[in-house]
C-alpha atoms as a PDB file:
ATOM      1  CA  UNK A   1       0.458  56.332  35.144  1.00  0.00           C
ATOM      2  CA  UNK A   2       3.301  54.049  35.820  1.00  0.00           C
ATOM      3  CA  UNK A   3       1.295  50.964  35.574  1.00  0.00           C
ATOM      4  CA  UNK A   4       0.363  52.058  32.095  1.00  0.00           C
ATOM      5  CA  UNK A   5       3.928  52.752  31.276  1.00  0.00           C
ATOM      6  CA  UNK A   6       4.785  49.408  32.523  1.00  0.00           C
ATOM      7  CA  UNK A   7       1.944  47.842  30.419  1.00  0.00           C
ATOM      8  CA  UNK A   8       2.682  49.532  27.428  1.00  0.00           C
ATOM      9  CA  UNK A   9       6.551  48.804  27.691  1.00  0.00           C
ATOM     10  CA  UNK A  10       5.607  45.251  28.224  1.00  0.00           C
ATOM     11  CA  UNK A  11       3.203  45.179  24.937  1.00  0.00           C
ATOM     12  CA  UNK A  12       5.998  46.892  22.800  1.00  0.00           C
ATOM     13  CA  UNK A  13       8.759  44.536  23.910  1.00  0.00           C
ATOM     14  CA  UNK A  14       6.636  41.497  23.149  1.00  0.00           C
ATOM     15  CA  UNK A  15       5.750  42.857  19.550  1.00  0.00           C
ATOM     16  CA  UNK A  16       9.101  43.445  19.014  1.00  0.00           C
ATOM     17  CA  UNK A  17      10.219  39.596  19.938  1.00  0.00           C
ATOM     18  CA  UNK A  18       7.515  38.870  17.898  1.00  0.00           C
ATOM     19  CA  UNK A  19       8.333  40.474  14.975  1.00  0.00           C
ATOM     20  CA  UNK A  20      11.802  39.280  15.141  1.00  0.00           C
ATOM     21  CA  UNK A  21      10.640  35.376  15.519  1.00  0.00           C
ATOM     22  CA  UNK A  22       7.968  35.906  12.544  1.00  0.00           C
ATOM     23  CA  UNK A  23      10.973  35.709  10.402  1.00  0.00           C
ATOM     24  CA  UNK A  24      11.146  32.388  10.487  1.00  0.00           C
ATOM     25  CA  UNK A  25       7.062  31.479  10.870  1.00  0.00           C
ATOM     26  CA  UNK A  26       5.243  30.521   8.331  1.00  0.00           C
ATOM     27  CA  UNK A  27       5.501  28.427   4.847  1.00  0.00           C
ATOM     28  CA  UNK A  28       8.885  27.840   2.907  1.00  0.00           C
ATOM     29  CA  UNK A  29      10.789  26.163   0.504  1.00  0.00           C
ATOM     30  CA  UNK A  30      14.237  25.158   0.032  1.00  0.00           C
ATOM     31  CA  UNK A  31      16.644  23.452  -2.420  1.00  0.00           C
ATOM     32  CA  UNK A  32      19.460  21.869  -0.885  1.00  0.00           C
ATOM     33  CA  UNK A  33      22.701  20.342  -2.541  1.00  0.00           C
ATOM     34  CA  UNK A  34      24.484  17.281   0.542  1.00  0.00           C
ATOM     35  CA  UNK A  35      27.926  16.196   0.386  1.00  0.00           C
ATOM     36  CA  UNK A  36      26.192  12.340   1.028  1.00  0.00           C
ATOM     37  CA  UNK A  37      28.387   9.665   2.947  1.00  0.00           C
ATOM     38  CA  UNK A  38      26.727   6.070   3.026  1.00  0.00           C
ATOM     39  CA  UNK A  39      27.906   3.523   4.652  1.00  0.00           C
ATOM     40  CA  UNK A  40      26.384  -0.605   4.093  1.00  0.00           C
ATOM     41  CA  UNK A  41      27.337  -3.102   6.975  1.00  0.00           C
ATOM     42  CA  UNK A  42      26.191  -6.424   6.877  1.00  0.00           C
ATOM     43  CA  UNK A  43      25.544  -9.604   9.253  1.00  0.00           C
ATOM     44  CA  UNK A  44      26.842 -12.294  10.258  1.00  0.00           C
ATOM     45  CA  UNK A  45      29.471 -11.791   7.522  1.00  0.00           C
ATOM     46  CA  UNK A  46      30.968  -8.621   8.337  1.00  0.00           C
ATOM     47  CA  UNK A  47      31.622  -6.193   5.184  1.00  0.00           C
ATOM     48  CA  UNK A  48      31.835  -2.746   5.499  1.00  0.00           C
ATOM     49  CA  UNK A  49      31.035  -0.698   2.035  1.00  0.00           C
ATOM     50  CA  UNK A  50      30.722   2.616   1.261  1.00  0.00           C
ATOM     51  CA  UNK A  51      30.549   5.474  -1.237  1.00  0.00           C
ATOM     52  CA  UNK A  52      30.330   9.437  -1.315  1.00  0.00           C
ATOM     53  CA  UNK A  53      28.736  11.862  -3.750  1.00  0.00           C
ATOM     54  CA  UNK A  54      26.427  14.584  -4.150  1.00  0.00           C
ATOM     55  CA  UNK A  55      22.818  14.815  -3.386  1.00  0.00           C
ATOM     56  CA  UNK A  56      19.990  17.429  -4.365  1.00  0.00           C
ATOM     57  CA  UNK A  57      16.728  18.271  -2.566  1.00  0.00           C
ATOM     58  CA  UNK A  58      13.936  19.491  -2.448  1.00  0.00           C
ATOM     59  CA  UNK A  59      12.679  21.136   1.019  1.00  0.00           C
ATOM     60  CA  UNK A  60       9.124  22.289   1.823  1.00  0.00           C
ATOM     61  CA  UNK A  61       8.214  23.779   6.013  1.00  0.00           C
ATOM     62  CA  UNK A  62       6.047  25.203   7.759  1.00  0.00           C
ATOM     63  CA  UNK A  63       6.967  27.020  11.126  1.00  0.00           C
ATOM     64  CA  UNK A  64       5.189  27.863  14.232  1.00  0.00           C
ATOM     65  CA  UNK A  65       5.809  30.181  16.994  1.00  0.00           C
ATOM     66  CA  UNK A  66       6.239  28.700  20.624  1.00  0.00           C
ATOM     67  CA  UNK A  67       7.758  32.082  22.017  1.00  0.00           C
ATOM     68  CA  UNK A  68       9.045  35.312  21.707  1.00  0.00           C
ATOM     69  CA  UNK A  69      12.887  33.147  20.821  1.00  0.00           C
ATOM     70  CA  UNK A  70      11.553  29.762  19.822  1.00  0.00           C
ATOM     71  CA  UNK A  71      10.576  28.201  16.455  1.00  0.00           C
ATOM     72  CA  UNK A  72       8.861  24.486  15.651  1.00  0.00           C
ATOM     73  CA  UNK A  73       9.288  23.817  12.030  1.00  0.00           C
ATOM     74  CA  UNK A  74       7.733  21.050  10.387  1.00  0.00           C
ATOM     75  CA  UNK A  75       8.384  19.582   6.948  1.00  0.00           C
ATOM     76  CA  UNK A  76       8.962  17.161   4.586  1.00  0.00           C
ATOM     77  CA  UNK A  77      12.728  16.436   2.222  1.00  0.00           C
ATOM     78  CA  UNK A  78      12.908  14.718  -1.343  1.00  0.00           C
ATOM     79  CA  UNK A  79      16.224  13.741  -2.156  1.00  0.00           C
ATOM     80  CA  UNK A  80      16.810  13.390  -6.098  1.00  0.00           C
ATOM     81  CA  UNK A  81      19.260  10.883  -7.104  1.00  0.00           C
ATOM     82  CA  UNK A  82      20.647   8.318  -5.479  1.00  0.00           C
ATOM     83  CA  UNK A  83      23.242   7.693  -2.421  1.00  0.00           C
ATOM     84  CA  UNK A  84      26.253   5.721  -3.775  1.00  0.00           C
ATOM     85  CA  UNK A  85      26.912   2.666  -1.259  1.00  0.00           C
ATOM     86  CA  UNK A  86      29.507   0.375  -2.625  1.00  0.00           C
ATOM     87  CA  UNK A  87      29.453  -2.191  -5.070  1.00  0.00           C
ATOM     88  CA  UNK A  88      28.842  -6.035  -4.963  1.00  0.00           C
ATOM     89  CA  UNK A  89      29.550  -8.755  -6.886  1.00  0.00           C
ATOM     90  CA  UNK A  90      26.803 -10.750  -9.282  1.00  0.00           C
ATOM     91  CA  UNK A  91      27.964 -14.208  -9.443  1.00  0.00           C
ATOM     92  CA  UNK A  92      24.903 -15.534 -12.532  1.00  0.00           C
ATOM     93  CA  UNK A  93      27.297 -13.435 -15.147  1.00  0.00           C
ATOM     94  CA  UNK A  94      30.182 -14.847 -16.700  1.00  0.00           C
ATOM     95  CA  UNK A  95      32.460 -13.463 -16.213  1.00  0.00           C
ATOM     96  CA  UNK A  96      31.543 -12.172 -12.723  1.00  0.00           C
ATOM     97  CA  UNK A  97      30.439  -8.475 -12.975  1.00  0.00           C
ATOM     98  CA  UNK A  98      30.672  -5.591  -9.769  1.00  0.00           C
ATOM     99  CA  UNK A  99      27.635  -4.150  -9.568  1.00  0.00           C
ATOM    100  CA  UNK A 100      26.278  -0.937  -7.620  1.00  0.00           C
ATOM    101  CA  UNK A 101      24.675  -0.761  -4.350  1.00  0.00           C
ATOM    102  CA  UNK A 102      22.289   2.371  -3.763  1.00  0.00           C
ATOM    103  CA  UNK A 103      19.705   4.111  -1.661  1.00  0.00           C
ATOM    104  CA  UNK A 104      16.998   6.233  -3.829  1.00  0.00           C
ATOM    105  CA  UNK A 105      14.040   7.469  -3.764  1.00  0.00           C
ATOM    106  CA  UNK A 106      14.495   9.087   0.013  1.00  0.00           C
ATOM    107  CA  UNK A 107      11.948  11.396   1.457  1.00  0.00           C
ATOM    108  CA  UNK A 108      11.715  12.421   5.569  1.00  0.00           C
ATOM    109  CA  UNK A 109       9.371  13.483   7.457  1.00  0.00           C
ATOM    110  CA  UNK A 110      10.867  15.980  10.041  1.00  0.00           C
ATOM    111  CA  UNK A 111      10.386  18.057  13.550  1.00  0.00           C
ATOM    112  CA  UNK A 112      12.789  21.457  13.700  1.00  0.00           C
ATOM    113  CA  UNK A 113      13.018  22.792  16.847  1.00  0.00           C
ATOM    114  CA  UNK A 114      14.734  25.936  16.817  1.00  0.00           C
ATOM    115  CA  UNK A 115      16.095  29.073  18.730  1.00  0.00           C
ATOM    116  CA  UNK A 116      17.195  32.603  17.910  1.00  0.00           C
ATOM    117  CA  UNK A 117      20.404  34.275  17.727  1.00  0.00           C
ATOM    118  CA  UNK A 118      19.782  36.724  16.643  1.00  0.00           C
ATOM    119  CA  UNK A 119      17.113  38.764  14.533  1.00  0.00           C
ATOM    120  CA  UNK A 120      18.127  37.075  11.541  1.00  0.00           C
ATOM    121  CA  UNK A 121      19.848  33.535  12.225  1.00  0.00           C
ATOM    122  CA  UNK A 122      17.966  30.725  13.465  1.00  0.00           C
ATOM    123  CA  UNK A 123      19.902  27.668  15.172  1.00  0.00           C
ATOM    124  CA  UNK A 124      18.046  24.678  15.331  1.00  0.00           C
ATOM    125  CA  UNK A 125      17.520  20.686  15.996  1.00  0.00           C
ATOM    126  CA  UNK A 126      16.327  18.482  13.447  1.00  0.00           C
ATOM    127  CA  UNK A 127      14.440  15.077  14.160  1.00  0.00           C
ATOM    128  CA  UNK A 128      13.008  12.935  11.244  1.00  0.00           C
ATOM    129  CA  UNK A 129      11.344   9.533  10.035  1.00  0.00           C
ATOM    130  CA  UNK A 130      13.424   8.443   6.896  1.00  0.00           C
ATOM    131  CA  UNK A 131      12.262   5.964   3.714  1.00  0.00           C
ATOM    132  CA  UNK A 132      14.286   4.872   0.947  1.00  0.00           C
ATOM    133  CA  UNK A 133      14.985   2.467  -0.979  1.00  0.00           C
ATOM    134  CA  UNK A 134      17.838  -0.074  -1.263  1.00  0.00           C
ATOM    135  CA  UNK A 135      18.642  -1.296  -4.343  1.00  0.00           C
ATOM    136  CA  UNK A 136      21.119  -3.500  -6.269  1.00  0.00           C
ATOM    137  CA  UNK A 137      21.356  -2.875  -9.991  1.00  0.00           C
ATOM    138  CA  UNK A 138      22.722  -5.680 -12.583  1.00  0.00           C
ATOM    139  CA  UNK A 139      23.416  -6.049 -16.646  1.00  0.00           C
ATOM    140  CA  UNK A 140      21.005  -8.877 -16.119  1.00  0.00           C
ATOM    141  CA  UNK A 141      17.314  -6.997 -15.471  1.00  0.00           C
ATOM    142  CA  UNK A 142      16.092 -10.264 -14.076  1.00  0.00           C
ATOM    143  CA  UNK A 143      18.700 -10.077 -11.012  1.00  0.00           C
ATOM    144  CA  UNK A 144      18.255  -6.466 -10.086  1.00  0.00           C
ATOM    145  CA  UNK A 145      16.674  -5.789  -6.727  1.00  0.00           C
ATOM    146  CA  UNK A 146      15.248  -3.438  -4.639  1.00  0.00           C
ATOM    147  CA  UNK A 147      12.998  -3.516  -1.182  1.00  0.00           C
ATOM    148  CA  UNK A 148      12.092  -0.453   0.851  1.00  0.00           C
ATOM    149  CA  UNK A 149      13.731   0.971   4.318  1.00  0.00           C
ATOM    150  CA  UNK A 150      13.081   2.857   6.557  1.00  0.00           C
ATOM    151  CA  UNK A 151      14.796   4.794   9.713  1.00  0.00           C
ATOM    152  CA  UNK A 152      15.565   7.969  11.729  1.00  0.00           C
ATOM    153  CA  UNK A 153      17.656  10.994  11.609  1.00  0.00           C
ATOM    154  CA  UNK A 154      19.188  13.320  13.920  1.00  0.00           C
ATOM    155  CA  UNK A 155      20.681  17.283  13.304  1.00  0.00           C
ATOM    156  CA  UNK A 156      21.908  20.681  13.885  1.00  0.00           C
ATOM    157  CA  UNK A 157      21.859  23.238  11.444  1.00  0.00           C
ATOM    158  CA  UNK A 158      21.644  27.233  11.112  1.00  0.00           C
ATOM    159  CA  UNK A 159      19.747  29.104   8.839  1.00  0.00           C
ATOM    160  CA  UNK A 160      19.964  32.757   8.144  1.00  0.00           C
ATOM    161  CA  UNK A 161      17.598  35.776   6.606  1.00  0.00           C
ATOM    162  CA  UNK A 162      18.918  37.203   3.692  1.00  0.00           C
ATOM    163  CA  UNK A 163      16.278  39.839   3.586  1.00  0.00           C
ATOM    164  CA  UNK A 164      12.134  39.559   4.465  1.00  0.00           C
ATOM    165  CA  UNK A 165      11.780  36.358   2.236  1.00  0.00           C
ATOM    166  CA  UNK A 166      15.121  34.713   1.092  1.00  0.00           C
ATOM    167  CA  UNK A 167      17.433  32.466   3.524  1.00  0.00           C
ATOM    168  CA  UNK A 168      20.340  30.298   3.637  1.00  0.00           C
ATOM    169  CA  UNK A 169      20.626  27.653   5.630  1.00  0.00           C
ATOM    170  CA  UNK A 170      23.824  25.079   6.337  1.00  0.00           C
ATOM    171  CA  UNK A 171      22.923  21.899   8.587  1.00  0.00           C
ATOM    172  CA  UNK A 172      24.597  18.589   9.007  1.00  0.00           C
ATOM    173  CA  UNK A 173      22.483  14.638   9.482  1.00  0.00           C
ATOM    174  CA  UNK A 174      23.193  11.301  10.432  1.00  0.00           C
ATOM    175  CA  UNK A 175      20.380   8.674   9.231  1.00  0.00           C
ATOM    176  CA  UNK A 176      20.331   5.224  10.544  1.00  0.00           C
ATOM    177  CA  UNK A 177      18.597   2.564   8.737  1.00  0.00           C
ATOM    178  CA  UNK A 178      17.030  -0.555  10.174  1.00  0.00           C
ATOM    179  CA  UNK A 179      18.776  -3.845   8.932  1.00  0.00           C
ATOM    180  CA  UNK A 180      17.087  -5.837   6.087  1.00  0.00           C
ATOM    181  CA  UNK A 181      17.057  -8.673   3.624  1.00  0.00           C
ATOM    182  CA  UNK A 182      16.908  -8.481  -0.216  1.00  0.00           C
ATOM    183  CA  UNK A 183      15.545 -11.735  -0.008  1.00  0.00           C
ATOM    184  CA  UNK A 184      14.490 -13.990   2.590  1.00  0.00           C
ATOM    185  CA  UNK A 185      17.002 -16.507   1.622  1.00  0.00           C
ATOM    186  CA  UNK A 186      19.982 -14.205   1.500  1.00  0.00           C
ATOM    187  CA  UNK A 187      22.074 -15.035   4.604  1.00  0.00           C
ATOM    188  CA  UNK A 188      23.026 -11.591   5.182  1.00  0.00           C
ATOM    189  CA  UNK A 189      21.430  -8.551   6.870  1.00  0.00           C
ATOM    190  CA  UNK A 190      22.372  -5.237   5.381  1.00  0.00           C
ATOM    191  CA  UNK A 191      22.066  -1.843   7.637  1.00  0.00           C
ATOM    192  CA  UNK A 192      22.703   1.390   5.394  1.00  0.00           C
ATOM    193  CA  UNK A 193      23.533   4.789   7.271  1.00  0.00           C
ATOM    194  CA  UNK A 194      24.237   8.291   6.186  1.00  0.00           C
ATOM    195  CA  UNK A 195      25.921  11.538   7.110  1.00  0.00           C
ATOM    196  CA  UNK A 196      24.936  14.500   5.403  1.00  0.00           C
ATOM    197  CA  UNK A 197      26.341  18.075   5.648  1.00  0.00           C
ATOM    198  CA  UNK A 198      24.459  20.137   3.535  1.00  0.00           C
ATOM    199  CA  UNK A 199      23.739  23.804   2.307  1.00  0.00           C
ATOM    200  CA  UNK A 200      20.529  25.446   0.911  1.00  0.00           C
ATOM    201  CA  UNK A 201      18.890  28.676  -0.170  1.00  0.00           C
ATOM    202  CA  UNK A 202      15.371  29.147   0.515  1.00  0.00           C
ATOM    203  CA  UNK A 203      12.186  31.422   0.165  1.00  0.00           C
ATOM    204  CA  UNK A 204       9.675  32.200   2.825  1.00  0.00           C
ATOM    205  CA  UNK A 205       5.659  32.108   1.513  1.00  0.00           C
ATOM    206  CA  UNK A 206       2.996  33.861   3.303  1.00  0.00           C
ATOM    207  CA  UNK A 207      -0.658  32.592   3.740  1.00  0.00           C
ATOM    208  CA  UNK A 208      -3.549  34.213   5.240  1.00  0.00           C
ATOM    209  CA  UNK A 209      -5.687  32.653   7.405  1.00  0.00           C
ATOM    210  CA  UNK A 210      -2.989  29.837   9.046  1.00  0.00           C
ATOM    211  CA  UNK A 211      -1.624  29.974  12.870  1.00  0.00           C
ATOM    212  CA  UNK A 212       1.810  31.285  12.877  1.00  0.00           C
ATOM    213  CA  UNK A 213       2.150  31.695  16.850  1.00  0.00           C
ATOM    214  CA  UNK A 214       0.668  29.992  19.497  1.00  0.00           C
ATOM    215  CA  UNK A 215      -0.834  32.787  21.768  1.00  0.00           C
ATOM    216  CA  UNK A 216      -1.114  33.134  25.361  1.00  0.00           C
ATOM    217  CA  UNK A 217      -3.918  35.633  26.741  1.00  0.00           C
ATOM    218  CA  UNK A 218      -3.090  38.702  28.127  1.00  0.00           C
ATOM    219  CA  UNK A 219      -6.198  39.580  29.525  1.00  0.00           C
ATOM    220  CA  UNK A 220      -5.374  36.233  31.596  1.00  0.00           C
ATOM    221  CA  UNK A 221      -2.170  37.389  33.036  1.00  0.00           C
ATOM    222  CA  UNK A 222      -3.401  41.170  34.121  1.00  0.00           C
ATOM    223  CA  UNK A 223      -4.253  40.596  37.613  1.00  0.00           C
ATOM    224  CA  UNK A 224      -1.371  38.809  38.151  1.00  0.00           C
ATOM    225  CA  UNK A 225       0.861  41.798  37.005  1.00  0.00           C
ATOM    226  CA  UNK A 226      -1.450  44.543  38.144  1.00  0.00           C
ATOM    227  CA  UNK A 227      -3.153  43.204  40.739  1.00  0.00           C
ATOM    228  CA  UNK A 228      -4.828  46.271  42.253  1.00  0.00           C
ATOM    229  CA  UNK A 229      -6.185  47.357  38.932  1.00  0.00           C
ATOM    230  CA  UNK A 230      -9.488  46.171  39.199  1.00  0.00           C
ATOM    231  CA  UNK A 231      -9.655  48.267  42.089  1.00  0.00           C
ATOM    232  CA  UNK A 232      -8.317  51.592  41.170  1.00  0.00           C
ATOM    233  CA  UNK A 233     -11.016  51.135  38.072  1.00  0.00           C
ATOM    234  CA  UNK A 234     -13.648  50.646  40.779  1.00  0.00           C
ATOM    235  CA  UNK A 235     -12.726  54.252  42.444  1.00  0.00           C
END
């Protein structure tokens, strides 16, 4: 009788850490508004530009459960808009004009670790492959340019149940950028980075049919926990 309490005990608290991690298993989508800091460094002469502004997103996840406490998201971030780096100036108009320096076009590709703190609020790591792309813009459409970059990212952020299917979330980035050329005969390499602090709301999405848990067999652990069961079934 008391190993049957004990197993029963043990199924209920598992379903229950269960059903508190499910809260954050599954599909969902976000949109996300960033406070956006670039910064543009280049090499061998050494400016340092920058510029701040707002960024939107769009946010789509899915998340897996690893335990009873732990979460693996994976998803994927549009950024609408572009991130204001500085200006620079376009000697070929008279007289010379300041023109501006942007990333657009960014998307990541991202790994979410995350833990609970409860029920409700998730804290978790973020880890992502970022592309862009740089671009200079001019009055004269012939001296515009733009070439693609790419990087990596690095986070924290917390995100919280409002109820069974809404969220809000609060996180905060750095991207790095590798350095890169315009043109092979600039002389300059240019290296953009970005800090991000951003807040979203979200909405969970269920789908039928789609592993939201990883399990582990319990049939596999019984005779390590009971180990004179087999027995006591044999008498």
């Amino acid at each position: 009788m008391k190993k049957l309490f004990a197993c029963l005990l043990l199924i209920g608290t598992t379903g229950l850490a269960s059903a508190q991690v499910s809260n954050f298993t599954g599909f969902s989508g976000a949109v996300n508004l960033s406070a956006a800091s670039t910064n543009l460094k280049t090499s061998p002469n050494q400016f340092n530009l920058g510029g701040d502004n707002w960024l939107a997103s769009f946010q789509g996840a899915y998340g897996i459960e690893m335990s009873s406490t732990s979460v693996l998201g994976i998803g994927l971030t549009y950024a609408l808009g572009k991130s204001k780096s500085g200006t620079g100036s376009d000697d070929s108009t008279t007289p010379v004009t300041y023109e501006p320096i942007s990333l657009k076009n960014q998307y990541s590709l991202y790994l979410e670790p995350g833990s609970l703190l409860s029920d409700n609020t998730l804290l978790y790591g973020k880890f992502s492959v970022e592309k862009g792309k740089a671009s200079i813009s001019s009055t004269i459409v012939a001296n515009a340019k733009s070439k693609s970059v790419s990087g990596t990212g690095y986070g924290v952020g917390l995100r919280h149940m409002l109820d069974k299917t809404k969220y809000v979330q609060v996180e905060f980035m750095k991207v790095g950028y590798k350095s890169m050329k315009f043109a092979t005969t600039d002389s300059d390499d240019i290296k953009f980075s970005t800090t991000l602090g951003t807040v979203g709301f979200g909405m969970k999405f269920y789908a039928s049919g789609l592993p939201r848990k990883i399990h582990l067999r319990v049939d596999f652990f019984s005779p390590i926990l009971f180990p004179d069961s087999s027995h006591s079934a044999d008498q």
